[in-house]
Protein backbone atom coordinates (compact mmCIF):
# COMPACT_ATOMS: atom_id res chain seq x y z
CA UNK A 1 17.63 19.07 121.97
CA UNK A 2 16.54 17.49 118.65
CA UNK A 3 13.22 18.00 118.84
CA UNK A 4 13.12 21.28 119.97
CA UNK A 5 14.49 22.68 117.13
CA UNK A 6 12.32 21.03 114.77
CA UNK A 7 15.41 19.47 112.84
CA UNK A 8 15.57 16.39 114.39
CA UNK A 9 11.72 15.08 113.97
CA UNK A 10 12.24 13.70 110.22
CA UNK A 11 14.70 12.10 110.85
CA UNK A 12 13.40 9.94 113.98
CA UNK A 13 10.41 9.32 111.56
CA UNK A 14 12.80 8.16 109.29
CA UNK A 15 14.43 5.84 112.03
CA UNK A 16 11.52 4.32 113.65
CA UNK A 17 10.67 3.70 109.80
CA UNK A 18 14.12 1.60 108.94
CA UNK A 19 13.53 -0.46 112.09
CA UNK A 20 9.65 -1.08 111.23
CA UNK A 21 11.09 -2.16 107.98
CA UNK A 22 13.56 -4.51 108.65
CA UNK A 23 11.14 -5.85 111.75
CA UNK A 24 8.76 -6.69 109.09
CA UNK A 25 10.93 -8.21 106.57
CA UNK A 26 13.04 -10.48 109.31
CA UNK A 27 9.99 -12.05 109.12
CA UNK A 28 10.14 -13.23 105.49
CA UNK A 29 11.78 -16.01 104.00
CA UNK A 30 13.20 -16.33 101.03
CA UNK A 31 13.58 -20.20 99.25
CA UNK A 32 13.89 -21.12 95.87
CA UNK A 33 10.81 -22.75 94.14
CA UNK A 34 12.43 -25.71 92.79
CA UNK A 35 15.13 -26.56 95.83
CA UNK A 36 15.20 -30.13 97.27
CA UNK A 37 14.14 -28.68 100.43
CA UNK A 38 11.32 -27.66 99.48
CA UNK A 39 9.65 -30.88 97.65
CA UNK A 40 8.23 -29.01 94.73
CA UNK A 41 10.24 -31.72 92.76
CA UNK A 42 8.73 -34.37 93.74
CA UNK A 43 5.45 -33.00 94.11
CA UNK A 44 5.55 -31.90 90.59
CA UNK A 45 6.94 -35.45 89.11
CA UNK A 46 3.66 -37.24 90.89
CA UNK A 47 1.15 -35.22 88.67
CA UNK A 48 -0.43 -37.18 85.52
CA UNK A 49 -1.06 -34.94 82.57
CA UNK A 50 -4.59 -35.93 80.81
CA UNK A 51 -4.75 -37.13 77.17
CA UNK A 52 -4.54 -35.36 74.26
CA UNK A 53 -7.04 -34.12 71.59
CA UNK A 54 -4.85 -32.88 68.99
CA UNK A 55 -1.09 -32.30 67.71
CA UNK A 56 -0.65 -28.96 69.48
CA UNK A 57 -2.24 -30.22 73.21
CA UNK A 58 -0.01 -33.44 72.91
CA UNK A 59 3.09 -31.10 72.19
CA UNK A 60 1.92 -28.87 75.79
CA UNK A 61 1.45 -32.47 77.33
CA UNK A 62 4.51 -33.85 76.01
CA UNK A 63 6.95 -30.73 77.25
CA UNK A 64 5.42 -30.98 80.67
CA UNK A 65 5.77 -34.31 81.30
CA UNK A 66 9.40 -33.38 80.54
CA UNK A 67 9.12 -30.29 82.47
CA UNK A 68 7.94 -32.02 85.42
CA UNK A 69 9.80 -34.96 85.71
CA UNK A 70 12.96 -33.83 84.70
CA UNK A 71 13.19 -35.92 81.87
CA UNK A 72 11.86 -39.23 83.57
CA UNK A 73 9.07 -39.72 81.76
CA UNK A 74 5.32 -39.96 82.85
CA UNK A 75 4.72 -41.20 86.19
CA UNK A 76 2.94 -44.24 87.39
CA UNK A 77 1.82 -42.98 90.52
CA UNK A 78 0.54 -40.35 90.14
CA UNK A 79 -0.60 -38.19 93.85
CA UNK A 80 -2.16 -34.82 91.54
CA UNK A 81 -3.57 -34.87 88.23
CA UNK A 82 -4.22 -32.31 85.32
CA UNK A 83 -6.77 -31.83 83.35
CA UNK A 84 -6.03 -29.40 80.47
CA UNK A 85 -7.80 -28.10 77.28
CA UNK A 86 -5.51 -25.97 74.81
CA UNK A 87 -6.53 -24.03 71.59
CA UNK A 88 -4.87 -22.38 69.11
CA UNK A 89 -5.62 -19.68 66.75
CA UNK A 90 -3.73 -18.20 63.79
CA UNK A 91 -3.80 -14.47 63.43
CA UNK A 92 -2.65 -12.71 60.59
CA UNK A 93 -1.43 -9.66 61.91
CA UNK A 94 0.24 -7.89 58.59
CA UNK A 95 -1.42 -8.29 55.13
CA UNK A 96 -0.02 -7.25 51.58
CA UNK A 97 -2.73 -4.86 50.18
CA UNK A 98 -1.95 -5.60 46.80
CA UNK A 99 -2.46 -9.44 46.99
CA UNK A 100 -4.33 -9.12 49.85
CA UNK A 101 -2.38 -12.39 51.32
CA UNK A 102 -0.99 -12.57 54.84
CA UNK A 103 2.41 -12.29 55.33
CA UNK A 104 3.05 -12.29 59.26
CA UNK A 105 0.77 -13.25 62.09
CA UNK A 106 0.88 -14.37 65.46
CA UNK A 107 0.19 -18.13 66.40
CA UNK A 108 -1.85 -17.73 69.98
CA UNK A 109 -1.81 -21.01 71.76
CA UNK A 110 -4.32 -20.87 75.49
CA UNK A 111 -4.61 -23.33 77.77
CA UNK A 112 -7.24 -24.11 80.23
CA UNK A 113 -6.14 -26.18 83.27
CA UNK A 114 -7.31 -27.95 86.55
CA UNK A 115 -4.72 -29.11 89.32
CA UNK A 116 -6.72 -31.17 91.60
CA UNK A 117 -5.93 -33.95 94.23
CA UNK A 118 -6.21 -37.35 92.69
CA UNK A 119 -7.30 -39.12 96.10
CA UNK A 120 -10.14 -36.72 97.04
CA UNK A 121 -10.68 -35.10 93.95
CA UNK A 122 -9.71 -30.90 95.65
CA UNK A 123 -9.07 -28.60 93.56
CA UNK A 124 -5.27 -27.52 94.02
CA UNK A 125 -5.42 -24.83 91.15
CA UNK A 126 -7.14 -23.59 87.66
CA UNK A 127 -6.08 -21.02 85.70
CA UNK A 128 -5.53 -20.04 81.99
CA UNK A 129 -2.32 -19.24 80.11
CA UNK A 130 -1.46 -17.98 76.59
CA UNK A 131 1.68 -17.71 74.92
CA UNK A 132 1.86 -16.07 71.49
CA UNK A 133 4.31 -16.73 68.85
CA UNK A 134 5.62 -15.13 65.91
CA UNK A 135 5.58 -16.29 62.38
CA UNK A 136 6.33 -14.85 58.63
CA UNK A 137 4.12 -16.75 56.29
CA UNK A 138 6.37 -17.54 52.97
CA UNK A 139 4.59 -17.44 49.25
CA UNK A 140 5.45 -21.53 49.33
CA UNK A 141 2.89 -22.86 50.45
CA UNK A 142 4.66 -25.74 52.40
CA UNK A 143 7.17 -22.94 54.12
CA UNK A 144 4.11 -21.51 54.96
CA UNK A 145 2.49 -24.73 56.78
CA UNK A 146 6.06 -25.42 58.43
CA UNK A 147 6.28 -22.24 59.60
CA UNK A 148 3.40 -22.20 61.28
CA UNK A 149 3.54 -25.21 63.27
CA UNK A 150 7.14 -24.14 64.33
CA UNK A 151 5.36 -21.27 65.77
CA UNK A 152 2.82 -23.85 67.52
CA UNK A 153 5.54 -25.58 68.33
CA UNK A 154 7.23 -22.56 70.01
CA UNK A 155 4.14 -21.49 71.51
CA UNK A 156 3.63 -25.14 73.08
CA UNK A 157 6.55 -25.00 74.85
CA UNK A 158 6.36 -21.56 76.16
CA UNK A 159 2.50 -22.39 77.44
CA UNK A 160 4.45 -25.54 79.10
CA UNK A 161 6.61 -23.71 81.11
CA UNK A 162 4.01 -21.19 82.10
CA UNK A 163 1.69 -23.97 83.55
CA UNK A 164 4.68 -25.55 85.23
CA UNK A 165 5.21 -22.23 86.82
CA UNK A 166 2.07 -21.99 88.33
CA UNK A 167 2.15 -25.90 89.09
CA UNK A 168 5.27 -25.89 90.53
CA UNK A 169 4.38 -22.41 93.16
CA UNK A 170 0.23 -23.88 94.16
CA UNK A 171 2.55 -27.23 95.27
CA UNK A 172 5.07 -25.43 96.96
CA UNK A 173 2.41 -24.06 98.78
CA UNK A 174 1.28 -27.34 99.87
C-alpha cells in the first residue's frame, strides 16, 4: 500500500539509509589518543629528540621532551628517535610610512621532522609544521629584541605541540 501510492518510496530510501548508516559506523571505534590503553604514552616517552643548532630549535626540543614525557625528562632508552631541523623568520607585516620602521610582524617558526625506528632505522613519520606568532615591535630597541624572542618563544611551543600531535597519532597507530 505504500508504494503504490508513490508516498511511501522516500521514505524507505530514507530507512534503508539510517540502517546503512549506523551499520557502518558500529563499526568504528572511538579512543582517546593519549589513554593508558592505548600506549601512546609510553610510546611517546621512548623517543630521543636530536640536538640542537640554535636558541629557538633547543626551545622546540626542550618543550617536547616535556611534552612527551610528561615532565620526566629525556629518556635513556630511547625505542624511536627524532630528527628535526627548525627555522625561523621575522616578518614585518605593518610598517610606519613616515619612518619607514616596522612596527608589527609575525615571527614564523617551521619545523622539519623525521620519526623513525631507532632499531632498524623505518621511517615512522616526516612532516613539516609552522606556527606563527604575533609581535608589536617597540621604538626601544631592547623591547623590541625581547619582544621578539617572546614571540619565538611562543611560536616554539606552539610548533611543540603540533609535532607531538602528529607524534603522538603515527604511534598510536603502531
Amino acid at each position: 500500500m505504500l508504494l503504490s501510492d508513490g508516498i511511501g518510496l522516500p521514505r524507505l530510501v530514507k530507512v534503508l539509509a539510517g540502517i546503512a548508516l549506523v551499520g557502518a559506523l558500529a563499526g568504528c571505534q572511538v579512543r582517546p589518543l593519549y589513554s593508558t590503553e592505548s600506549g601512546t604514552e609510553g610510546k611517546l616517552a621512548s623517543v630521543s629528540i636530536s640536538e640542537a643548532d640554535d636558541r629557538v630549535e633547543q626551545q622546540v626540543r626542550n618543550d617536547l621532551i616535556f611534552l612527551f614525557s610528561g615532565g620526566a625528562g629525556e629518556t635513556q632508552s630511547a625505542a624511536y628517535h627524532l630528527e628535526m631541523d627548525v627555522s625561523v623568520k621575522t616578518v614585518g607585516v605593518l610598517n610606519d610610512v613616515t619612518t619607514d620602521i616596522d612596527r608589527a610582524g609575525r615571527v614564523i617558526v617551521t619545523a622539519d621532522y623525521n620519526l623513525t625506528k631507532s632499531d632498524s632505522g623505518e621511517t615512522i613519520t616526516s612532516g613539516k609544521r609552522s606556527a606563527v606568532a604575533v609581535v608589536d615591535f617597540s621604538p626601544q630597541e631592547f623591547a623590541k629584541l625581547r619582544a621578539k624572542r617572546d614571540a619565538e618563544n611562543r611560536g616554539a611551543r606552539e610548533l611543540a605541540e603540533l609535532i607531538r600531535a602528529d607524534v603522538a597519532t603515527a604511534l598510536a597507530r603502531r
